[in-house]
Structures are given as C-alpha cells and as structure tokens.
C-alpha atoms as a PDB file:
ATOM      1  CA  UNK A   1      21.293 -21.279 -17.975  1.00  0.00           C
ATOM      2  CA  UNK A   2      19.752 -24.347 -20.356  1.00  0.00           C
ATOM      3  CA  UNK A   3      22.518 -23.982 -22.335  1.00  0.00           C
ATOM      4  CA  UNK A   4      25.532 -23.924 -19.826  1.00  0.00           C
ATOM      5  CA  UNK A   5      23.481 -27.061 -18.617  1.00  0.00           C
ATOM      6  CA  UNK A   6      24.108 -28.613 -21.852  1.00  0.00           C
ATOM      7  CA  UNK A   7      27.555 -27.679 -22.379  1.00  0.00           C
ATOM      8  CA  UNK A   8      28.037 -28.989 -18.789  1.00  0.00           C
ATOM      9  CA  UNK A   9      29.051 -26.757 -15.654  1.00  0.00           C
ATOM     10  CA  UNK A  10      32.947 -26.020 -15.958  1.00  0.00           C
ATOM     11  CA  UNK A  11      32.536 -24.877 -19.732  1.00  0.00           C
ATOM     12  CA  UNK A  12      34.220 -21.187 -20.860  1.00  0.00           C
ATOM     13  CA  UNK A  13      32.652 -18.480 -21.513  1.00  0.00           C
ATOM     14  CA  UNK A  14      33.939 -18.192 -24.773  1.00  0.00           C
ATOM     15  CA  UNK A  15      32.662 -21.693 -25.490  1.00  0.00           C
ATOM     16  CA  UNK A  16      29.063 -20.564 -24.288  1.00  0.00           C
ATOM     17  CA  UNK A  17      29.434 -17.326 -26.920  1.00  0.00           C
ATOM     18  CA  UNK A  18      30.658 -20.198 -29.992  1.00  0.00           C
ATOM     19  CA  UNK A  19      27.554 -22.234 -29.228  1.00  0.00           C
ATOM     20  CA  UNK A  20      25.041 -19.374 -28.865  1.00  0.00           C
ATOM     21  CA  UNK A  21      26.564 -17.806 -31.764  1.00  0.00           C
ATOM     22  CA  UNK A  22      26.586 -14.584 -29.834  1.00  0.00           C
ATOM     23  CA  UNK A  23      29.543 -11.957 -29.477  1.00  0.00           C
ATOM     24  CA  UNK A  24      31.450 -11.901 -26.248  1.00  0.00           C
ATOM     25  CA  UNK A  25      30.172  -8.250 -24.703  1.00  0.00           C
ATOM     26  CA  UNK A  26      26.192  -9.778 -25.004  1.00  0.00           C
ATOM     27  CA  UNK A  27      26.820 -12.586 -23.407  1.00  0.00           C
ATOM     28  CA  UNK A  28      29.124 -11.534 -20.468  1.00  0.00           C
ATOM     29  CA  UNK A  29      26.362  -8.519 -19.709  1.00  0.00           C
ATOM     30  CA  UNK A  30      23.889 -11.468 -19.651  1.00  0.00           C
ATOM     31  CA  UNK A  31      26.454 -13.623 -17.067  1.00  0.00           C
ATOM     32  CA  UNK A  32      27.013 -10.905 -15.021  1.00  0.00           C
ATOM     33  CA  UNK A  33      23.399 -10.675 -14.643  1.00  0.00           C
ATOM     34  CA  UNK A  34      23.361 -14.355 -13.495  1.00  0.00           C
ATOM     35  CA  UNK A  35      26.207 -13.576 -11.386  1.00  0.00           C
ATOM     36  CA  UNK A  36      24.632 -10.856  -9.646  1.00  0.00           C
ATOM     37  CA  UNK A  37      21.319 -13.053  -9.067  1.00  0.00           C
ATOM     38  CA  UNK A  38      22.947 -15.068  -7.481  1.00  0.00           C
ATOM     39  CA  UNK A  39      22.726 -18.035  -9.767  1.00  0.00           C
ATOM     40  CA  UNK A  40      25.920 -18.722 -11.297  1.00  0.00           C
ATOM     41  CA  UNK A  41      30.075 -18.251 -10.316  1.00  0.00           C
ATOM     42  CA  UNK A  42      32.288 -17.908 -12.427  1.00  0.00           C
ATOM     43  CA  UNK A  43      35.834 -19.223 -11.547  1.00  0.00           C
ATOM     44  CA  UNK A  44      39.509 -18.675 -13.135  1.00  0.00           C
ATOM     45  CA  UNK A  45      40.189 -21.410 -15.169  1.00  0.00           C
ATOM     46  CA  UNK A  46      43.441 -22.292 -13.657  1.00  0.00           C
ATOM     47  CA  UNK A  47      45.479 -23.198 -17.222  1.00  0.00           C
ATOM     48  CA  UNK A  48      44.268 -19.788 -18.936  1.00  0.00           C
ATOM     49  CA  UNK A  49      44.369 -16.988 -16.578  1.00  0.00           C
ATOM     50  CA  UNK A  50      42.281 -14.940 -19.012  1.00  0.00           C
ATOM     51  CA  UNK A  51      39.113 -17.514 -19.196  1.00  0.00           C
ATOM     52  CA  UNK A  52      36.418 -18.150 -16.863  1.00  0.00           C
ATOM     53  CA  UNK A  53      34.534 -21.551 -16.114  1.00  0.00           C
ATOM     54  CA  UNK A  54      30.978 -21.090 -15.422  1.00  0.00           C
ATOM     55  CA  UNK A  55      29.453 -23.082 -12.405  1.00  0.00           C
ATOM     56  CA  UNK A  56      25.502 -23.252 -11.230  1.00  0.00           C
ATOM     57  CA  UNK A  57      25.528 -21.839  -7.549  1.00  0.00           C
ATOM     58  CA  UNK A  58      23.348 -23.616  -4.884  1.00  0.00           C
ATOM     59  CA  UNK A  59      20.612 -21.358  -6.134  1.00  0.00           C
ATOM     60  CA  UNK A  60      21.539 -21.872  -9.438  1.00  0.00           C
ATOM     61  CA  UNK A  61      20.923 -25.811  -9.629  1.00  0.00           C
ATOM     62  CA  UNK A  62      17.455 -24.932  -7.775  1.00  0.00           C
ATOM     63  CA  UNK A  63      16.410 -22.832 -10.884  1.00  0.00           C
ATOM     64  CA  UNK A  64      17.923 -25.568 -13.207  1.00  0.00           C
ATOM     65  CA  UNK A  65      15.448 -28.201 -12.005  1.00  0.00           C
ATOM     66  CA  UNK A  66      12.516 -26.248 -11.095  1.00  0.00           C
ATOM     67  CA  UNK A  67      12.994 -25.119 -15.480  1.00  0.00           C
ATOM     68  CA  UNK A  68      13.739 -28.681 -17.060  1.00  0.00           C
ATOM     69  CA  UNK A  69      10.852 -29.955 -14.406  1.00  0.00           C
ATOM     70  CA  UNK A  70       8.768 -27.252 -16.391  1.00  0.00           C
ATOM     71  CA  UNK A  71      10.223 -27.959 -19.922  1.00  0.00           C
ATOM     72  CA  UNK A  72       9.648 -31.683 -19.474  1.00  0.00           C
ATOM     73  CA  UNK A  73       6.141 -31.174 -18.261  1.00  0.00           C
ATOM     74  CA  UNK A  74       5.353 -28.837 -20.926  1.00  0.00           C
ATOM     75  CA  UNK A  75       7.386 -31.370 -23.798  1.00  0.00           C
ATOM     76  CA  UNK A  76       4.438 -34.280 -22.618  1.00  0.00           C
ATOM     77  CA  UNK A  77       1.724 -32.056 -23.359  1.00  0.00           C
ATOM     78  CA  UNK A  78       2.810 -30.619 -26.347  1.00  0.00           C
ATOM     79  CA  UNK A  79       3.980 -34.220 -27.661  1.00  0.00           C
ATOM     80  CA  UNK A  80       0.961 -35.501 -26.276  1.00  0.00           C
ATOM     81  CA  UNK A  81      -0.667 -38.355 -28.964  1.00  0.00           C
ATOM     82  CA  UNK A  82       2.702 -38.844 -30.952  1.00  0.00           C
ATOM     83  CA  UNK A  83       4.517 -41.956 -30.801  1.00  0.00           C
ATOM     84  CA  UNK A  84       8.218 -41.696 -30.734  1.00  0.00           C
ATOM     85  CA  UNK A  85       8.732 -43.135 -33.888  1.00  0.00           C
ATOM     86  CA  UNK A  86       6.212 -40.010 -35.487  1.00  0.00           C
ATOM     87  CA  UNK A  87       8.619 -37.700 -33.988  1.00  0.00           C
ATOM     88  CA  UNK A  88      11.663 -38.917 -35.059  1.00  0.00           C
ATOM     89  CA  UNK A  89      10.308 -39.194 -38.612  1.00  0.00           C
ATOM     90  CA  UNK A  90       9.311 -35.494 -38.076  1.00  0.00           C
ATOM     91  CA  UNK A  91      12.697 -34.979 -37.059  1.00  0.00           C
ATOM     92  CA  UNK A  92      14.620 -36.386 -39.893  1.00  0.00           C
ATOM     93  CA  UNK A  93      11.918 -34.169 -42.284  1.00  0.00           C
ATOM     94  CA  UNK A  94      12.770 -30.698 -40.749  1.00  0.00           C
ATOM     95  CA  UNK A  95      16.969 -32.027 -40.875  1.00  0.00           C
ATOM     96  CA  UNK A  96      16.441 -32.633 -44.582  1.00  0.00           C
ATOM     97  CA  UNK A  97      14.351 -29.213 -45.304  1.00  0.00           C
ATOM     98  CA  UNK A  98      17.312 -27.362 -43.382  1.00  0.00           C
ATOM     99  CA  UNK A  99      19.763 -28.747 -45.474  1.00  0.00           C
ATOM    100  CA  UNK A 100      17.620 -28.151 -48.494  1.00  0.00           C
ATOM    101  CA  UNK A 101      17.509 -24.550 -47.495  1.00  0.00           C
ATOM    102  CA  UNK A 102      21.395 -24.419 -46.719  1.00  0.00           C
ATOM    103  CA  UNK A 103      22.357 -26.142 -49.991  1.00  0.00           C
ATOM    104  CA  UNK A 104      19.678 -23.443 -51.767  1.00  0.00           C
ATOM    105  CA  UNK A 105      21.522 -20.502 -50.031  1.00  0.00           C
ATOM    106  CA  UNK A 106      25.214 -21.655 -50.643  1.00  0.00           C
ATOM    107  CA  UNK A 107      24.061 -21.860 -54.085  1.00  0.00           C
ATOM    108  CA  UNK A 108      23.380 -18.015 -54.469  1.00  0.00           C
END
C-alpha cells in the first residue's frame, strides 16, 4: 500500500511489479488480497484493455493515514537528537558505500 502511495493512486500494476522488483504472479496474489480486504480497486485502464490502475478504496485511504501517521511518529523517535543536516550527511555516506559496493560487484 506505501508503495502504490508513492507511485501515486492510478499507477499499473505492472509499474508497481518494476518498482518492487517483484514478478507479476507475487504481486497480483498480494493485490488481490488488498482487493478482497476491501482496501484497494483496481480499474481497466481505459487505453490498454489488458492493464489495471490501482486506486485506495474509502477504507483504503483510512489505512493509508492511520500507517504514515504511525511511520511519521515512529521516524521522530528514531531520528530523535539528529539535526537534519547529520542525516543528510549520513545519507550521502550510505549513497557512496552503495555505489562502492555496485562498482566492486560490476567489477567481478
């Protein structure tokens, strides 16, 4: 659901399983799980037939902000102490370790 948030409501499911990085069968077992809850629709796209747009139901916009009310509550506590500019610096570190890692990997 966090992650159709951040793709935005209206986005394919095939363009949910290229951003998870998933295969198609997991993820549609997963929506039609969500479906069935009750907390998502998913609607023809009407220029491709064969996709589906994925909308937040009533319900489904509930859950959303009852779990980024969480996640943000549970971000101040766990940032708790460190300044913004601390975490960006933090965050620049782990970008250049990744692509440390990546260039390592691509090497071999």
């Amino acid at each position: 659901m966090i992650h159709i948030a951040l793709l935005g409501e209206g986005c394919t499911q095939q363009m949910l399983a290229e951003s998870l990085e998933i295969e198609m069968p997991s993820l549609t077992r997963t929506i039609k799980q969500l479906e069935t809850a009750g907390l998502i629709k998913r609607i023809v796209d009407k220029n491709d037939k064969r996709s589906r747009l994925l909308y937040f139901t009533p319900m489904g916009k509930g859950r959303m902000n009852d779990i980024e009310s969480t996640l943000a509550a549970l971000r101040d506590e766990v940032y708790a102490g460190i300044s913004d500019e601390e975490l960006n610096i933090m965050a620049l570190c782990i970008n250049k370790i990744e692509q440390n890692a990546v260039r390592l990997l691509e090497a071999n």
